[in-house]
Structure formats: C-alpha cells, structure tokens
C-alpha atoms as a PDB file:
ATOM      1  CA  UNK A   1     -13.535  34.048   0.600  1.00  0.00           C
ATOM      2  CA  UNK A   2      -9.447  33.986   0.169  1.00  0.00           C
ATOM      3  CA  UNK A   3      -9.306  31.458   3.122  1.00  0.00           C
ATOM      4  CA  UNK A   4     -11.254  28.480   0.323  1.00  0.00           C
ATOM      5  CA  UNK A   5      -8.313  29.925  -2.497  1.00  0.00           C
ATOM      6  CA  UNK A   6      -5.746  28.411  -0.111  1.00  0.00           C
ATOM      7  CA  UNK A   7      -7.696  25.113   0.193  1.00  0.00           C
ATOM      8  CA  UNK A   8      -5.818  21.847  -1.752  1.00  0.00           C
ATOM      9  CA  UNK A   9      -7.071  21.003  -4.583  1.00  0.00           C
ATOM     10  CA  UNK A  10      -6.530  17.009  -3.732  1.00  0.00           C
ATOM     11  CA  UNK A  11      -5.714  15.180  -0.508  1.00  0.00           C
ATOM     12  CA  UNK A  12      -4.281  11.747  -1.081  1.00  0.00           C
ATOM     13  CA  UNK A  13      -5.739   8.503   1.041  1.00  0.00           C
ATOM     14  CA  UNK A  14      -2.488   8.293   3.099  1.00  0.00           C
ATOM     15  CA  UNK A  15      -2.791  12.083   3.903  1.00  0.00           C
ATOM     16  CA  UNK A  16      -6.417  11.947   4.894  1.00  0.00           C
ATOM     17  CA  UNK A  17      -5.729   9.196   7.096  1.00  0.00           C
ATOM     18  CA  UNK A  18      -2.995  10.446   8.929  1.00  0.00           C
ATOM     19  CA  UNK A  19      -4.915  14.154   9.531  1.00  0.00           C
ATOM     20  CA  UNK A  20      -7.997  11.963  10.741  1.00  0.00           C
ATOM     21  CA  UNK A  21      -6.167   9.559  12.800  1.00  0.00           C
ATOM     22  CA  UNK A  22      -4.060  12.714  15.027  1.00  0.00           C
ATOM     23  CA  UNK A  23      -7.629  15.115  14.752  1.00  0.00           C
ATOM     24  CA  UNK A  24      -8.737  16.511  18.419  1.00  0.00           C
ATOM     25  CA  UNK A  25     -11.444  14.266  19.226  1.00  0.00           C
ATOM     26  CA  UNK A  26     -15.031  16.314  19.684  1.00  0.00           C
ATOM     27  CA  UNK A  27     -16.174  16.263  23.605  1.00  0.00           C
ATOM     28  CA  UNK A  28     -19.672  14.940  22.004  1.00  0.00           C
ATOM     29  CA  UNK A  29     -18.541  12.694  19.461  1.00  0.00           C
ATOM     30  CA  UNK A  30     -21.535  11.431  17.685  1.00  0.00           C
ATOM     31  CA  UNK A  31     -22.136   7.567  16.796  1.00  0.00           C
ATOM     32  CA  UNK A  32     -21.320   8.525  13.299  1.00  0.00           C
ATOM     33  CA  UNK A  33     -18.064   8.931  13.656  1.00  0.00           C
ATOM     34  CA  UNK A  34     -15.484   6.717  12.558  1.00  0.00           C
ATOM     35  CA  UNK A  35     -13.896   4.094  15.279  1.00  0.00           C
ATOM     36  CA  UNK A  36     -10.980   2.881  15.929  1.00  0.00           C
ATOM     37  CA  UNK A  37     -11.867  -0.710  14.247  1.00  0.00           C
ATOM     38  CA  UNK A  38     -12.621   1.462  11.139  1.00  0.00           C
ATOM     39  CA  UNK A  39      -9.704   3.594  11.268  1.00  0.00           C
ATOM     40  CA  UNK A  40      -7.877   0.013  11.346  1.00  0.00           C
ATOM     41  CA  UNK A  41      -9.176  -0.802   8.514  1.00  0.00           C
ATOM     42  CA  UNK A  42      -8.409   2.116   6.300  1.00  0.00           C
ATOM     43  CA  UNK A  43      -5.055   1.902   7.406  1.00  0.00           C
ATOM     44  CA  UNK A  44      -5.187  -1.800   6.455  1.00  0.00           C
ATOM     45  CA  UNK A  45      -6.534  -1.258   3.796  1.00  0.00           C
ATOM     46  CA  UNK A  46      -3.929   1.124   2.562  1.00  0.00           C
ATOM     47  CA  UNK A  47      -0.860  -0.608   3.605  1.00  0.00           C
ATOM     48  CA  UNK A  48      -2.211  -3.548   1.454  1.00  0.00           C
ATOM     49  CA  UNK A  49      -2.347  -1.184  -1.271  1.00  0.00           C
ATOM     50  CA  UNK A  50       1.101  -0.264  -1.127  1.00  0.00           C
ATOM     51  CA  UNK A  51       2.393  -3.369  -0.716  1.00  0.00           C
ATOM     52  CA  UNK A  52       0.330  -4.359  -4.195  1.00  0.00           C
ATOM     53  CA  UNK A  53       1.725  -1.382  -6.287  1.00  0.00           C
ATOM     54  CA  UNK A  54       5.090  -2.037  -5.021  1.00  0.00           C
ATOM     55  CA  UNK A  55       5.247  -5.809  -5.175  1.00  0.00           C
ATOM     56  CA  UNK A  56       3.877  -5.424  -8.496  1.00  0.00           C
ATOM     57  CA  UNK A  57       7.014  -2.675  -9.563  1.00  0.00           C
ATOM     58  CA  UNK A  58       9.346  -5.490  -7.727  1.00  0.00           C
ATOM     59  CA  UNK A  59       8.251  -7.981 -10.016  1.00  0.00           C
ATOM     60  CA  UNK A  60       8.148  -6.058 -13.570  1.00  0.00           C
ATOM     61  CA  UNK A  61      11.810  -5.028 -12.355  1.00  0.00           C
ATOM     62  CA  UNK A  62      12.755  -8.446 -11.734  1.00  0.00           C
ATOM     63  CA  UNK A  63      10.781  -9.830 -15.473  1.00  0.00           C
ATOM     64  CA  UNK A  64      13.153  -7.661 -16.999  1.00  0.00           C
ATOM     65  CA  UNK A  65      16.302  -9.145 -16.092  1.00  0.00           C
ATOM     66  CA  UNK A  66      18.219  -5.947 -16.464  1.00  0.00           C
ATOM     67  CA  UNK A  67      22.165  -7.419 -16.725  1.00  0.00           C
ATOM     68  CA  UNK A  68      23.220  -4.407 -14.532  1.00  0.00           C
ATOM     69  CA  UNK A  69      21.147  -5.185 -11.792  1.00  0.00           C
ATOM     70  CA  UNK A  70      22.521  -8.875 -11.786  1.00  0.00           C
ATOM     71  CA  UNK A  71      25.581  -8.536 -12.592  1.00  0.00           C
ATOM     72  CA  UNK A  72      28.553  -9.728 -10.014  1.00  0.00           C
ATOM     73  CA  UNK A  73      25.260 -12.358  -8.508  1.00  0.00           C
ATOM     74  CA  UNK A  74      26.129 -16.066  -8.224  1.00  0.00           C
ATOM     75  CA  UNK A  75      24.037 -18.637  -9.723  1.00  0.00           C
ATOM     76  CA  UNK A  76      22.207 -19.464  -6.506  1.00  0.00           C
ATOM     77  CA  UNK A  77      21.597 -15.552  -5.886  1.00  0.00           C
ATOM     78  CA  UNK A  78      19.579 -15.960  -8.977  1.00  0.00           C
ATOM     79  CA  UNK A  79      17.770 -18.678  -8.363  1.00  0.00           C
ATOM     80  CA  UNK A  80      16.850 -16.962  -5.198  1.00  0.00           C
ATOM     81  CA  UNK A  81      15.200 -14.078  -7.245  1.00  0.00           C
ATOM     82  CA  UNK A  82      13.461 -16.146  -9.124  1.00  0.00           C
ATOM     83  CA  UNK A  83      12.162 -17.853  -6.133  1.00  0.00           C
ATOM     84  CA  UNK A  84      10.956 -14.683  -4.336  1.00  0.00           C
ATOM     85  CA  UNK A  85       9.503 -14.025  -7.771  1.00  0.00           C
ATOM     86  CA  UNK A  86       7.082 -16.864  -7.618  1.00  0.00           C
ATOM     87  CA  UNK A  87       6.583 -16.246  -4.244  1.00  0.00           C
ATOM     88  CA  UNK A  88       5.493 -12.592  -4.881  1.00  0.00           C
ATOM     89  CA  UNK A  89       3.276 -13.489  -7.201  1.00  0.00           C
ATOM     90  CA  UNK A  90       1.682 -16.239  -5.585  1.00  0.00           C
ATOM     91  CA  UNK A  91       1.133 -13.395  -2.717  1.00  0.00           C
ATOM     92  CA  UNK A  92      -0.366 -11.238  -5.127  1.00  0.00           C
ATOM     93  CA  UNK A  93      -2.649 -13.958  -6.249  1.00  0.00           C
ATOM     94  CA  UNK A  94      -3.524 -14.783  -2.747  1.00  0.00           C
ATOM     95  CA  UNK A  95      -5.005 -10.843  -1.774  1.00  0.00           C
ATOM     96  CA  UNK A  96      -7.009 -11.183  -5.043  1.00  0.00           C
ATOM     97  CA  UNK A  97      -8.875 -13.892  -3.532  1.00  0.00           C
ATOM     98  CA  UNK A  98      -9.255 -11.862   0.250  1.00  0.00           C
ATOM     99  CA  UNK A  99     -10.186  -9.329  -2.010  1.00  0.00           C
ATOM    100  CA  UNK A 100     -12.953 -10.907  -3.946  1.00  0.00           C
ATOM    101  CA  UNK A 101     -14.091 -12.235  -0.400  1.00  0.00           C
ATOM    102  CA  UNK A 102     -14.345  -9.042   0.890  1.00  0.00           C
END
C-alpha cells in the first residue's frame, strides 16, 4: 500500500513520452501497442506544441516593444523584428490550418 503513496500525482506529455519511448520492449509485444510511426507522432505532435506556446511568448514580447530590450538596435535591426514578427505569425496561422486538417 505505501509503494501507490510514492506514486506522482501528474506526469506531463513530454515526461510520458520520454519514459515510453526508452521502456524495455515486452518479448510478446501485442498489436496494441504503440509503434514507432505513433511514437513519431506524439513526439511531433509535442514539439509543435512547444514551438506554438513559445512562438506565441516571442511575439507578445516583441508587441510590447519594451525600450530595454531595443535599445542600442539600429533601424534596420528593427525592421528585422518586425519582419520575423509577421513571419511568426503567418507560421502560426499556417499550423492552424494543418491543424484544422488534421
């Protein structure tokens, strides 16, 4: 009974991925099991995450236009960020439409 007290009370994605992806394979795996196409996915799937939560903090830090961050940056610096800033969110716009497709 004390062995379930030491038991997590949450395992995040990226955790659970990891521990399934480096688990001892069973000598009579089943066909239920998960792949290697599906273990692709989920770690697709959760890079693309990431990448959305932080291209998303990228860009709120970049709307802000904090004068300490951009301070000492030439004009065509700037323009630069602004550039990547369209281009981030035209990149965030395009994996809401793989998204919906999926």
């Amino acid at each position: 009974m004390s062995e379930s007290n030491n038991l997590p009370q949450a395992i995040s994605h990226k955790k659970l991925t990891h521990l399934m992806l480096h688990a001892q394979k069973e000598l009579h795996a089943s066909d239920d099991t998960i792949n290697t196409n599906d273990l692709e996915k989920i770690e697709f799937d959760e890079l693309i995450n990431n990448w959305e939560t932080v291209t998303k903090d990228v860009i709120k830090t970049i709307s802000k236009r904090n004068k300490n961050l951009l301070k000492d940056k030439s004009s065509n610096s700037l323009m630069a960020l602004g550039a990547m800033e369209v281009h981030l969110n035209m990149a965030l716009q395009a994996l809401n439409a793989f998204n919906k497709e999926s």
